[in-house]
Each structure stands twice: as C-alpha cells, then as structure tokens.
Protein backbone atom coordinates (compact mmCIF):
# COMPACT_ATOMS: atom_id res chain seq x y z
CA UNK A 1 99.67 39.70 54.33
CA UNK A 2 103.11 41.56 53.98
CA UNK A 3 104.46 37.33 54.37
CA UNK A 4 101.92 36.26 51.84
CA UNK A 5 104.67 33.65 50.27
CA UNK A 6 104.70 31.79 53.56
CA UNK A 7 101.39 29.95 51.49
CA UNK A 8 103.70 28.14 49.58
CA UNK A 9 104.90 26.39 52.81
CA UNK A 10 101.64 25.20 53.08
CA UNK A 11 101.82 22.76 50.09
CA UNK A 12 103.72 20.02 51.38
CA UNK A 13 101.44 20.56 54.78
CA UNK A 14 97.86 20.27 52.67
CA UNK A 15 99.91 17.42 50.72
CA UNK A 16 100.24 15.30 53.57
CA UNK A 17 96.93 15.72 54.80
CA UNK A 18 95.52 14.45 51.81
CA UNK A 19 97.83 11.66 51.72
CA UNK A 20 96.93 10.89 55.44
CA UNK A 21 93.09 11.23 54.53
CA UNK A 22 93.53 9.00 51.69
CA UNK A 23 95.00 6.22 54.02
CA UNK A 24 92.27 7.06 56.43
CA UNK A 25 89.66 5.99 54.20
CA UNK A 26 91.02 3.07 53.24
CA UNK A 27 91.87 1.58 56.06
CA UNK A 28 88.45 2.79 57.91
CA UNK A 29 90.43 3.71 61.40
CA UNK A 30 92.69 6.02 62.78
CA UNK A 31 96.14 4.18 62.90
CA UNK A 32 99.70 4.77 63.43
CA UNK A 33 100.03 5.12 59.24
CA UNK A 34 97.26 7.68 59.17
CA UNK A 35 98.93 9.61 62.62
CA UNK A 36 102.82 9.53 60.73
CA UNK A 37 101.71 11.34 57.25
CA UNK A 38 99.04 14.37 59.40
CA UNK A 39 102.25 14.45 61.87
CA UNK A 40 104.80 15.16 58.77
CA UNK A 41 102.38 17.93 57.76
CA UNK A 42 102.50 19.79 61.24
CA UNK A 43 105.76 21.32 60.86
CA UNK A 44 105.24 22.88 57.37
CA UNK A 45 101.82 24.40 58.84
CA UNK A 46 103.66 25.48 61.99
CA UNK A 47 106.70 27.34 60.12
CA UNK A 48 103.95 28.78 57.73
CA UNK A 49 101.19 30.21 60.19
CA UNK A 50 104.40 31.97 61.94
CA UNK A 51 105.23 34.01 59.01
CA UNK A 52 101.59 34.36 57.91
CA UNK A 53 100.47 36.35 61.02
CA UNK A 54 103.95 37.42 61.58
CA UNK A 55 104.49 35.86 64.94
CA UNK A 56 107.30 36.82 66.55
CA UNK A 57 110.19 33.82 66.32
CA UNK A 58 111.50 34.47 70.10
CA UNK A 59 108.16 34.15 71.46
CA UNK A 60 106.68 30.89 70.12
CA UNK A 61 110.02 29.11 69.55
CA UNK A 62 109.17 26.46 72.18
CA UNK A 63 106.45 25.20 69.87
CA UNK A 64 109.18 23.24 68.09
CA UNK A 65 109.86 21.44 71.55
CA UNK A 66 106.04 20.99 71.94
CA UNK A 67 105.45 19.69 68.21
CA UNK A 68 108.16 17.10 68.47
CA UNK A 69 107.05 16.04 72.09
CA UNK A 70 103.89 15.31 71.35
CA UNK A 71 105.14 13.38 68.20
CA UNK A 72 107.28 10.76 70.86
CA UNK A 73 103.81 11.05 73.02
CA UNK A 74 101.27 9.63 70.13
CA UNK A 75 104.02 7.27 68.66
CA UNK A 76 104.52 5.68 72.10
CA UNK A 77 100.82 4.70 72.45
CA UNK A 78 99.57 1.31 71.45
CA UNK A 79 99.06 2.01 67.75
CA UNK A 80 98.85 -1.78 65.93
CA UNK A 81 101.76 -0.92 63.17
CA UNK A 82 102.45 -3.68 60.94
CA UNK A 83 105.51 -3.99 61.97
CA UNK A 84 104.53 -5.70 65.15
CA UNK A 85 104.12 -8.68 63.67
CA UNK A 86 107.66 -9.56 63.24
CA UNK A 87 109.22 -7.15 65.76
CA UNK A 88 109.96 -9.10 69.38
CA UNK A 89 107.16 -8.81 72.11
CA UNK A 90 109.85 -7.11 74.28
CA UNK A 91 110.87 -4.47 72.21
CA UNK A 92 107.11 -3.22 71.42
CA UNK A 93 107.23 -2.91 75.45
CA UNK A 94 109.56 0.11 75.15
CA UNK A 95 107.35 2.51 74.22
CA UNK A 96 107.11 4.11 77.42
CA UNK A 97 110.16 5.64 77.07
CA UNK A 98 108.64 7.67 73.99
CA UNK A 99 105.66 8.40 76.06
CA UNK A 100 107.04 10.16 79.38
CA UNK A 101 109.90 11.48 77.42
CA UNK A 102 107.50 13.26 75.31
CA UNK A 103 105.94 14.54 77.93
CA UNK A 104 108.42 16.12 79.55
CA UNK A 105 109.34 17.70 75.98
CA UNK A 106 105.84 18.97 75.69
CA UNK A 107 105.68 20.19 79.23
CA UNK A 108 109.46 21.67 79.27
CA UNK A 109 108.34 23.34 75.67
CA UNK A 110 104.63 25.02 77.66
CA UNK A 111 107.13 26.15 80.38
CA UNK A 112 109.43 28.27 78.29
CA UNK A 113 106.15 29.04 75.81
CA UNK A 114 104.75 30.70 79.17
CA UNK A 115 108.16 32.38 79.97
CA UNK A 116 107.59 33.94 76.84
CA UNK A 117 104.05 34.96 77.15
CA UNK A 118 104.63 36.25 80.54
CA UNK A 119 101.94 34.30 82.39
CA UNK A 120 104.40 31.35 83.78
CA UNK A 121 104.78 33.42 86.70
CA UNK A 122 101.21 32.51 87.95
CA UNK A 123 101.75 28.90 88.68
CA UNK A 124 103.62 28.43 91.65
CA UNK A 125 105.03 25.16 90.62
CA UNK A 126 107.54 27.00 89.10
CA UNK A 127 109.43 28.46 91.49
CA UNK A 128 111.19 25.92 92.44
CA UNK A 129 114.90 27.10 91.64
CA UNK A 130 116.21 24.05 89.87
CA UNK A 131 112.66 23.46 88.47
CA UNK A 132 114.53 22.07 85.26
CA UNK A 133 115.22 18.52 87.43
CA UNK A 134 111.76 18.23 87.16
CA UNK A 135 111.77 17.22 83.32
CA UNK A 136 114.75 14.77 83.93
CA UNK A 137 112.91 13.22 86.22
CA UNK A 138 109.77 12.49 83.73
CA UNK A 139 111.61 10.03 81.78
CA UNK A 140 112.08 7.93 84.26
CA UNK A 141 108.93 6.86 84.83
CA UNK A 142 109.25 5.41 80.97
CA UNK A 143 112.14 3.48 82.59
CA UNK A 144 109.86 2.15 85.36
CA UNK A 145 106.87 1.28 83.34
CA UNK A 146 109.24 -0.37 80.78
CA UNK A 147 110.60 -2.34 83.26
CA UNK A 148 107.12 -3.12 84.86
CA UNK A 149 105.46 -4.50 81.00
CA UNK A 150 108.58 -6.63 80.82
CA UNK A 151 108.60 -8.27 83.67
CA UNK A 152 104.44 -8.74 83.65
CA UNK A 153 104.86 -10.24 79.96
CA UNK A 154 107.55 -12.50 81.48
CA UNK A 155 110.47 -11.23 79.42
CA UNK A 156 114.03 -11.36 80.29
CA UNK A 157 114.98 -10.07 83.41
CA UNK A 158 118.22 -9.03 82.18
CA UNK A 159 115.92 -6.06 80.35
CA UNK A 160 113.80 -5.44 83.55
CA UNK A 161 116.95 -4.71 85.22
CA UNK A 162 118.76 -2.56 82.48
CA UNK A 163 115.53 -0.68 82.09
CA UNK A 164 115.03 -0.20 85.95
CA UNK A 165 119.04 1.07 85.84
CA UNK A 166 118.94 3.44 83.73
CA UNK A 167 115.46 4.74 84.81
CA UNK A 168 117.55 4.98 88.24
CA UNK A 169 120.43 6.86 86.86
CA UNK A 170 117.99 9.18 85.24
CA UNK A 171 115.99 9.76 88.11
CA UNK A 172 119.23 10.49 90.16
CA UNK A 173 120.28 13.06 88.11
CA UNK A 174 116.70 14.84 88.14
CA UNK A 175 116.93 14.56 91.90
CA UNK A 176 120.21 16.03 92.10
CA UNK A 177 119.40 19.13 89.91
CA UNK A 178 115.91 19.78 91.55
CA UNK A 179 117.39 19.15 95.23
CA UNK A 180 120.62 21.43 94.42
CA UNK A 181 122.63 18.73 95.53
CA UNK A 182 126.68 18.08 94.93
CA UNK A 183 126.85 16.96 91.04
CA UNK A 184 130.08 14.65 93.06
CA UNK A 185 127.00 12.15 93.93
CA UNK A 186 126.30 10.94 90.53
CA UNK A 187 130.04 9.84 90.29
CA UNK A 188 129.45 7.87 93.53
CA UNK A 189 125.72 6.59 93.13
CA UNK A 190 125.79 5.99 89.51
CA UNK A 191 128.56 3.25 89.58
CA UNK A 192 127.29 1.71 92.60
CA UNK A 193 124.07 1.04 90.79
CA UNK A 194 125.02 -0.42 87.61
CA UNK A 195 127.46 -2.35 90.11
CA UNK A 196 124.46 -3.60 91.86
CA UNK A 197 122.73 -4.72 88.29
CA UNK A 198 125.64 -6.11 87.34
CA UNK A 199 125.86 -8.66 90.61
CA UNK A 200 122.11 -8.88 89.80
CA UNK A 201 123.27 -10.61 86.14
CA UNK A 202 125.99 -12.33 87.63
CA UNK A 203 124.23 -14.60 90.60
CA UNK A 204 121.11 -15.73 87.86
CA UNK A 205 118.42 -13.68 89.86
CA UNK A 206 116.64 -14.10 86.62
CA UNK A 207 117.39 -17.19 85.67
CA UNK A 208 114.51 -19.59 87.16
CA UNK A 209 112.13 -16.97 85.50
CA UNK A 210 114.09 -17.25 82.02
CA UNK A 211 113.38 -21.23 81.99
C-alpha cells in the first residue's frame, strides 16, 4: 500500500460514523439526523478507498455525480426532520424535486461510470444520439409530482402552476435535445408558457380553491 497515507482520510469518515451511530441509538430509528452525519462520511471514504487501491481518477470520476445524487435522492424522501414542525405544509411538498433530480444525477453519473468501464455499449438505450435529453427530462417529473402533492393537499394554486411551469420548461428543453430539434423553439415555447401561467394568475383560476 504504496498510498498507505490515504488512511488518514479515513478519520473524519470513521468519525462520522460513530457520530451517526451514536444518534442512532438514541433515537432508536433510522432518521434524516442519523442519514446526514453516515452521508458526510461517504466522501472522505470515497476519496480514501481511491488512493488506497490506487484506482485510476479518470475511470471512477463519475462516482462524485453518483455520491451526491443519491444524497438529493434519500434527502427528498419523507424523513420526519424536526424542522417540519414549523416549516409550511407546502414547502415540505417540494421534495420531489430532490428526488427525480437525484436520480437523474445518479443515473447520468452510472452512464459515464459505464463509458469508462467500457460495458455502456451493451445497453441499447444508449444509443440514442442526444441521449443526454434524457436526464433533463428526469427532473421534470419532480415538477409534476410537486405540483400534483400541492394541489391534493389543497395548497395554493399559484404554486401548482409555477411548479407545473417550470416542470414544462424543463421538460421542453429535454425534448428538444433528445429529439435534435431547433434550440429557436425554446425562445418561442418557453414564453408562451409562462404567458399562459401568467393569464392563469391573472383571471383567479385559483381563487375559489384559495377560499
């Protein structure tokens, strides 16, 4: 173990596993406290194992797009945080946005970790040219389902419809890249459609729900 000082990157890494076992036991569950202190000790152990076996940094480079993905994936789940006691009903209904947009960082991240590898070429769902769109496209479902908890919990509709715009905008662009399509179409479509929520605002279609 030519790297053999990498062990001392594993200190802060052991440090907040203990911390987050600690927690664990006291509070006799598995919450979002317990999740945040083991996820601060991932990156140390990550950076550390790479020197330790001597991993080669051009290969498994994605794995800091997969590590932070699936960060934004567990965070956006329905962890009871203590916080969410005084935090508004509606904004604890954004955390879809985390979820989907981890995924895509976690599934962008296996892409270019298979790239690497050399095995990406087996799975035909790749060959789509623009097959970036694809992960623009992800996010957008966090729009949707954002938009979907708000309006089943009876929120403002002014927050349905933001969320539902910019989950269209988003969406728009991932079509546009995947499909190859003139990038002169988001300067036409995007307007129209914040145009459209804006009319939305203006004639009250909210407004009997609001009351």
């Amino acid at each position: 173990m030519h790297n053999w000082w990498a062990l001392f990157i594993l200190i802060p890494a052991f440090s907040a596993f203990g911390s987050a076992y600690g927690l664990w036991r006291r509070a006799g569950r598995f919450n979002f406290a317990v999740w945040s202190t083991f996820y601060g000790g991932l990156f140390p152990l990550l950076v550390a194992l790479i020197f330790l076996f001597d991993l080669e940094w051009r290969v498994y480079w994605p794995l800091f797009i997969i590590l932070p993905g699936f960060g934004m994936l567990i965070s956006g789940l329905p962890f009871h945080r203590r916080e969410d006691d005084v935090v508004p009903a509606a904004l604890l209904c954004h955390r879809p946005w985390g979820i989907f947009i981890g995924l895509s960082a976690i599934l962008l991240g296996l892409r270019f970790l298979g790239v690497d590898l050399g095995i990406i070429e087996s799975i035909p769902f790749f060959d789509v040219q623009n097959w970036w769109g694809i992960y623009i496209l992800i996010p957008a479902l966090g729009g949707l389902t954002t938009a979907l908890l708000l309006l089943i919990g009876g929120h403002s509709i002014m927050l349905v419809m933001i969320n539902l715009a910019l989950a269209a905008v988003i969406a728009l662009t991932g079509l546009v890249a995947l499909l190859g399509l003139n990038w002169e179409l988001m300067n036409l479509t995007a307007p129209i459609i914040l145009i459209l929520v804006g009319l939305g605002l203006i004639f009250g279609f909210g407004e009997k729900r609001d009351r």
